[in-house]
Protein backbone atom coordinates (compact mmCIF):
# COMPACT_ATOMS: atom_id res chain seq x y z
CA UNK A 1 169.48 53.66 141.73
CA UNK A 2 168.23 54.09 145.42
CA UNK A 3 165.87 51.89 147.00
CA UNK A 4 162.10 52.80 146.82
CA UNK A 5 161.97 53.14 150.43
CA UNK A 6 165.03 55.48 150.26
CA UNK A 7 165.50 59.27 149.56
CA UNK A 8 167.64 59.74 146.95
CA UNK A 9 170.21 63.17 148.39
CA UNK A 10 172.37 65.60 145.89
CA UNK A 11 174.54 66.98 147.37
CA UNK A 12 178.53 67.07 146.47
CA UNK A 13 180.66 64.43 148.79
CA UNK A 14 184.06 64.57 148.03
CA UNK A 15 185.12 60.59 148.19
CA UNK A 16 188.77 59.40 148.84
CA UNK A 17 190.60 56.30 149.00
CA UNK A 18 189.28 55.00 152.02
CA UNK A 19 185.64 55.27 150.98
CA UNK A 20 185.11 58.36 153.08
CA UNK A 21 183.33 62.05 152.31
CA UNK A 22 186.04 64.27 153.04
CA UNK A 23 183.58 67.65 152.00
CA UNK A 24 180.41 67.25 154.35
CA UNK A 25 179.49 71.48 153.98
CA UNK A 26 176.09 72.38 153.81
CA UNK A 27 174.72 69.11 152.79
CA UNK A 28 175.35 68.04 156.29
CA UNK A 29 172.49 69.92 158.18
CA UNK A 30 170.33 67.26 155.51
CA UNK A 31 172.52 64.14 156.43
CA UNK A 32 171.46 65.14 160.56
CA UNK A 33 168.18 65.16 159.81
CA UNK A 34 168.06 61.80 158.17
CA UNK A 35 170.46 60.06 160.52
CA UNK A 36 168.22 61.46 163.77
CA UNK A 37 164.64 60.18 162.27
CA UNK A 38 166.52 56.89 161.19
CA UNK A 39 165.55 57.49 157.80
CA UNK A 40 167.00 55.56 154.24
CA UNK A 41 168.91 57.93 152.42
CA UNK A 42 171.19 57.37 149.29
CA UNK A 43 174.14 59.97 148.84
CA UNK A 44 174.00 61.12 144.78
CA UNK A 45 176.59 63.13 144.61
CA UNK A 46 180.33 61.64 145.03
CA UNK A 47 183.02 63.76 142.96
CA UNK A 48 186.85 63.28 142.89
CA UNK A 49 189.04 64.91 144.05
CA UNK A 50 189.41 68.11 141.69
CA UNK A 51 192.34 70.48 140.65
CA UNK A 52 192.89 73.75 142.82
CA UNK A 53 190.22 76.18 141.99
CA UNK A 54 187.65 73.59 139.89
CA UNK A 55 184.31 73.63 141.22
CA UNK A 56 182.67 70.71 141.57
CA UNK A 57 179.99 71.19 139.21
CA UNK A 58 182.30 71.61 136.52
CA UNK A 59 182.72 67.67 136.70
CA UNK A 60 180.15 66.78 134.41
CA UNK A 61 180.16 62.71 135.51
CA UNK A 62 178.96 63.47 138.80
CA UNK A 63 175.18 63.02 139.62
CA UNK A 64 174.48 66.29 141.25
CA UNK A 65 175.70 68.76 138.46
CA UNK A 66 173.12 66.11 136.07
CA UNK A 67 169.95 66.10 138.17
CA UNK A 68 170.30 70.20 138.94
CA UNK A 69 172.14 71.62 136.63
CA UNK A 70 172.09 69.02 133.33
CA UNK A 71 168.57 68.72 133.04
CA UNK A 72 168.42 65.43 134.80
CA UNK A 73 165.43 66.44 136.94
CA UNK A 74 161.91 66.32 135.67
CA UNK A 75 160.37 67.11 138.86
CA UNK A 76 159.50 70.75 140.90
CA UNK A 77 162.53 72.93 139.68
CA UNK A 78 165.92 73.06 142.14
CA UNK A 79 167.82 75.72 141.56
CA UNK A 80 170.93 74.44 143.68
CA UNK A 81 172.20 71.70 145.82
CA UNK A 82 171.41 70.16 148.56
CA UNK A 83 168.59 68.46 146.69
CA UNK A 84 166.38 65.36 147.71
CA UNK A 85 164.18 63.30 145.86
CA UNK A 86 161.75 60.25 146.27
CA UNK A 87 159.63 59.09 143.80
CA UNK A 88 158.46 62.12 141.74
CA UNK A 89 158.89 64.18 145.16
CA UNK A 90 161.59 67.07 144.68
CA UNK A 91 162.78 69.72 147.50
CA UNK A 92 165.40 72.36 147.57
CA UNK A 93 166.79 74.47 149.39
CA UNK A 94 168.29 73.16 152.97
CA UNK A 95 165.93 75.34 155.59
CA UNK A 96 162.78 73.95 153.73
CA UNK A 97 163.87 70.84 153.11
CA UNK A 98 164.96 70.37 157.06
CA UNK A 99 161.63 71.50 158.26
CA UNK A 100 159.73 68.96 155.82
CA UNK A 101 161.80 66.14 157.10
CA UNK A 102 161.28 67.35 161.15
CA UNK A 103 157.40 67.56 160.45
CA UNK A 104 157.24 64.45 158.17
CA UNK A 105 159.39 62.34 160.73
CA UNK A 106 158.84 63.46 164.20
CA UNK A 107 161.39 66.40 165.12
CA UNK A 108 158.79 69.05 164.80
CA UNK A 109 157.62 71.62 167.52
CA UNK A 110 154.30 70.35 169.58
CA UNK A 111 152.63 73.69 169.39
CA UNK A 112 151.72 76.45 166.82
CA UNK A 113 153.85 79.26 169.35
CA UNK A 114 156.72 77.32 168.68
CA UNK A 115 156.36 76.34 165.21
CA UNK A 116 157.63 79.95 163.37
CA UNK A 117 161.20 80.35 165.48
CA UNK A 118 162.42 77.01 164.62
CA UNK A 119 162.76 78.49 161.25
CA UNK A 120 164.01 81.95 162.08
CA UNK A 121 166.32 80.01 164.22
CA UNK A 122 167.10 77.63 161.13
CA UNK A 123 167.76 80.69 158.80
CA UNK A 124 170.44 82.11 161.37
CA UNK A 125 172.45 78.90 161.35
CA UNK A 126 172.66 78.36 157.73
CA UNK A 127 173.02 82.17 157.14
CA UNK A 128 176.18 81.60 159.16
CA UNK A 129 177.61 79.09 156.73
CA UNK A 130 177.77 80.72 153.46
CA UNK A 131 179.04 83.86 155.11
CA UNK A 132 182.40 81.50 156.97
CA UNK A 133 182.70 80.05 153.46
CA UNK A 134 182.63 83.74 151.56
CA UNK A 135 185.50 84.36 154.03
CA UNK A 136 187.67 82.04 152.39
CA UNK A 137 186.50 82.96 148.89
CA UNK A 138 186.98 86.43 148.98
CA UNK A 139 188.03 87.29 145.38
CA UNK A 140 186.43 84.71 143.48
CA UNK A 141 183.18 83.13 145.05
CA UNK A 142 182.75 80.45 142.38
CA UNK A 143 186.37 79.16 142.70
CA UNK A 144 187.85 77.13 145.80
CA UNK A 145 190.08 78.60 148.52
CA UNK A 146 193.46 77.03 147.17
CA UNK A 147 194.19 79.15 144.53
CA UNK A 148 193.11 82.82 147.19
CA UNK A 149 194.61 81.48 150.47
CA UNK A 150 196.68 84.41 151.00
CA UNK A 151 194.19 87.06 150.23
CA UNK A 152 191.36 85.11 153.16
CA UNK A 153 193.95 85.23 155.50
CA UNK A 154 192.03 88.88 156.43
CA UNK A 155 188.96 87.80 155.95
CA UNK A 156 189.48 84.59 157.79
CA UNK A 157 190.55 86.89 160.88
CA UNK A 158 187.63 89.03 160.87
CA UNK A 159 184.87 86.30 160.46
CA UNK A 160 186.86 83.99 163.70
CA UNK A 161 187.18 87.49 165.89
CA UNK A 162 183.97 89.62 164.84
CA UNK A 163 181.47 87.48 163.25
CA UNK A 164 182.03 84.00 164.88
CA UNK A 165 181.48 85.83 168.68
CA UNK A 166 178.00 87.51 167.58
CA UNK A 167 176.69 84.65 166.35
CA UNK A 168 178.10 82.22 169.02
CA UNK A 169 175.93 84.93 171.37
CA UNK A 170 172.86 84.80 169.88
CA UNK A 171 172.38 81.10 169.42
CA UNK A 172 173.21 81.10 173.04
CA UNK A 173 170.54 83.55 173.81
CA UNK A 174 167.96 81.39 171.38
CA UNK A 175 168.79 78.45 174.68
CA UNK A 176 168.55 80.59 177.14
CA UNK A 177 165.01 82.28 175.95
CA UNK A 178 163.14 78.49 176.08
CA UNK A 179 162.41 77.90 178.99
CA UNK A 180 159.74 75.82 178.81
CA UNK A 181 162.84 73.53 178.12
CA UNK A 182 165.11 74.07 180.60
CA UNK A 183 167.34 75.72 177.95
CA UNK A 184 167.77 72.28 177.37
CA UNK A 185 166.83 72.47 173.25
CA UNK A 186 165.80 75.60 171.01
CA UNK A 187 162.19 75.33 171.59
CA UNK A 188 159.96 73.25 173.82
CA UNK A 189 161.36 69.74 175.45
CA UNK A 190 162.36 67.45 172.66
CA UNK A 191 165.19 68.09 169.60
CA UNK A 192 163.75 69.26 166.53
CA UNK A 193 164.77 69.64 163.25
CA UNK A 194 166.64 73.03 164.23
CA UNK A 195 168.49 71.30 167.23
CA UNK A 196 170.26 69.13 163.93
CA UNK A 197 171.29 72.43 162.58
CA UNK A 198 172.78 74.45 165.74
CA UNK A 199 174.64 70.92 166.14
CA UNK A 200 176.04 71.22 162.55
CA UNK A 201 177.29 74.76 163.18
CA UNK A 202 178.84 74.42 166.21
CA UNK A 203 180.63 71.64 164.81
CA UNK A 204 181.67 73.39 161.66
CA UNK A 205 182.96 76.16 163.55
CA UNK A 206 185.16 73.74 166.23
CA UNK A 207 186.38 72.39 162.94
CA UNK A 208 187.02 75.51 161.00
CA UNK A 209 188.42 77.73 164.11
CA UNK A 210 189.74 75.61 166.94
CA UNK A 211 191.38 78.07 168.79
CA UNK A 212 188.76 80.69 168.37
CA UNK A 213 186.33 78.29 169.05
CA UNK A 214 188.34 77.18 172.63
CA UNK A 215 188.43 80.98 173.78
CA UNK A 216 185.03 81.51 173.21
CA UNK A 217 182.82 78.62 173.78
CA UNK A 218 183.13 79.23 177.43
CA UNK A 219 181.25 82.17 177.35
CA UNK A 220 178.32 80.20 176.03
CA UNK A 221 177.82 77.40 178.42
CA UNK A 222 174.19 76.20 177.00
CA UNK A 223 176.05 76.17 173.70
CA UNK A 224 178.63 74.18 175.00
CA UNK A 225 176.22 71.55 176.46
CA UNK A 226 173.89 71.68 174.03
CA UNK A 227 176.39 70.11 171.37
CA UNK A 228 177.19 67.55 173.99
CA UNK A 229 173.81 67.24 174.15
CA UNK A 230 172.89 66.36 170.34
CA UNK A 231 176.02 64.30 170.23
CA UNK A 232 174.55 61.72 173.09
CA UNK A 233 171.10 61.28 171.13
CA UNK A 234 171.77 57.26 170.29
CA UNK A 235 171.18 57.92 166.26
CA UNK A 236 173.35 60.85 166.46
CA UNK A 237 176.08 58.99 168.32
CA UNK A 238 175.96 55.77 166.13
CA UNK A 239 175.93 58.21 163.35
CA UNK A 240 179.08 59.87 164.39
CA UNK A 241 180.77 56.53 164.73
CA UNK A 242 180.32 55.33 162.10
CA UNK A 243 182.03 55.36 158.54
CA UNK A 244 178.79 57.42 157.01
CA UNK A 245 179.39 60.94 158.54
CA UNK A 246 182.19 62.44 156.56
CA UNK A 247 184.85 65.45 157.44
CA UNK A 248 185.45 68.84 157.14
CA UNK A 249 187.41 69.85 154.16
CA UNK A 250 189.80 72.30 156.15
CA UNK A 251 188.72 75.75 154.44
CA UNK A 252 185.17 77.37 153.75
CA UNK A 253 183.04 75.28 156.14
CA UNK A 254 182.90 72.44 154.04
């Protein structure tokens, strides 16, 4: 069981050998948040490594598919991970639960203005990461990409080339617009919770598209140093070194 003082996170972490989460997907815009307000957390939801096209809720030992989808929770209803939990506390659903942790923690905006385009801004970025992952699960959305690799190849194209660039220019024009900031974070002068989440994407889409990614980060020069940016805060760097923060899994930023 966690600690009292911890928060007890579901989401899926797909654990290897070497102790490491090799699947850090959308559960990682959560893990930010926690790591940058120094924060206990406990991670719920290791799985092994499962055949080509099993989802990981069909593993009915791990923790996450018994809290959300087993009838393990007895708290406020959570349709899907991510998922945390302290006490009788439950939250779902990764743009609510990142703003309760920036307001509960300290990476909130100062000022009511500011306080409604953090989430719009949140919304985009995690928008953008079920619609990279539908690209590699274009024929059966519940399965994983192994067993459709050759029919994403098209849609794995079209996402890097026509997607990718129009979001890539809009977060760059969400810097840009704050200039109360210097362009410096998404709104006013400090990182907030939505800063975790532009970091996230960015990095998924390094991960995911390297080459795309090269071409076309130069066009987007707040982007650019806004990831080098997040990277330098001293909880986000220790976090980055250490053997917590996980890696991609190679397909459907995961």
């Amino acid at each position: 069981m966690a600690d009292k003082d911890e928060w007890e996170f579901y989401y899926w972490c797909l654990m290897k050998e070497d102790g490491r989460n090799y699947m850090i997907g959308r559960g990682e815009f959560v893990r930010l948040m926690f790591e940058a307000c120094g924060v206990g957390y406990k991670e719920m939801g290791a799985i092994t490594p499962h055949k080509q096209g099993e989802s990981a809720d069909s593993q009915p030992e791990n923790e996450v598919a018994k809290f959300v989808f087993m009838g393990g929770n007895t708290g406020y209803p959570a349709f899907a991970p991510p998922v945390i939990k302290k006490g009788d506390f439950v939250l779902a659903q990764t743009p609510t639960i990142c703003k309760f942790l920036g307001k509960k923690y300290g990476m909130y905006p100062d000022n009511d203005e500011d306080e409604e385009h953090p989430q719009q801004d949140t919304k985009t970025t995690t928008d953008s990461r079920p619609e990279a992952r539908n690209k590699d699960n274009p024929m059966k959305k519940s399965k994983t990409n192994p067993i459709q690799v050759e029919e994403a190849k098209p849609y794995i194209a079209k996402f890097a080339n026509e997607r990718m660039p129009r979001f890539l220019k809009h977060l760059e024009a969400c810097l840009k617009a704050n200039t109360e900031g210097n362009s410096e974070y998404v709104v006013g002068k400090k990182a907030t919770y939505v800063d975790m989440g532009l970091f996230h994407v960015l990095c998924a889409a390094e991960s995911q598209f390297p080459d795309e990614y090269k071409a076309q980060i130069p066009d987007h020069p707040l982007l650019a140093q806004h990831k080098d940016r997040i990277a330098a805060l001293p909880r986000i760097a220790e976090y980055l070194a250490s053997d917590r923060r996980g890696f991609f899994e190679g397909n459907s930023m995961m």
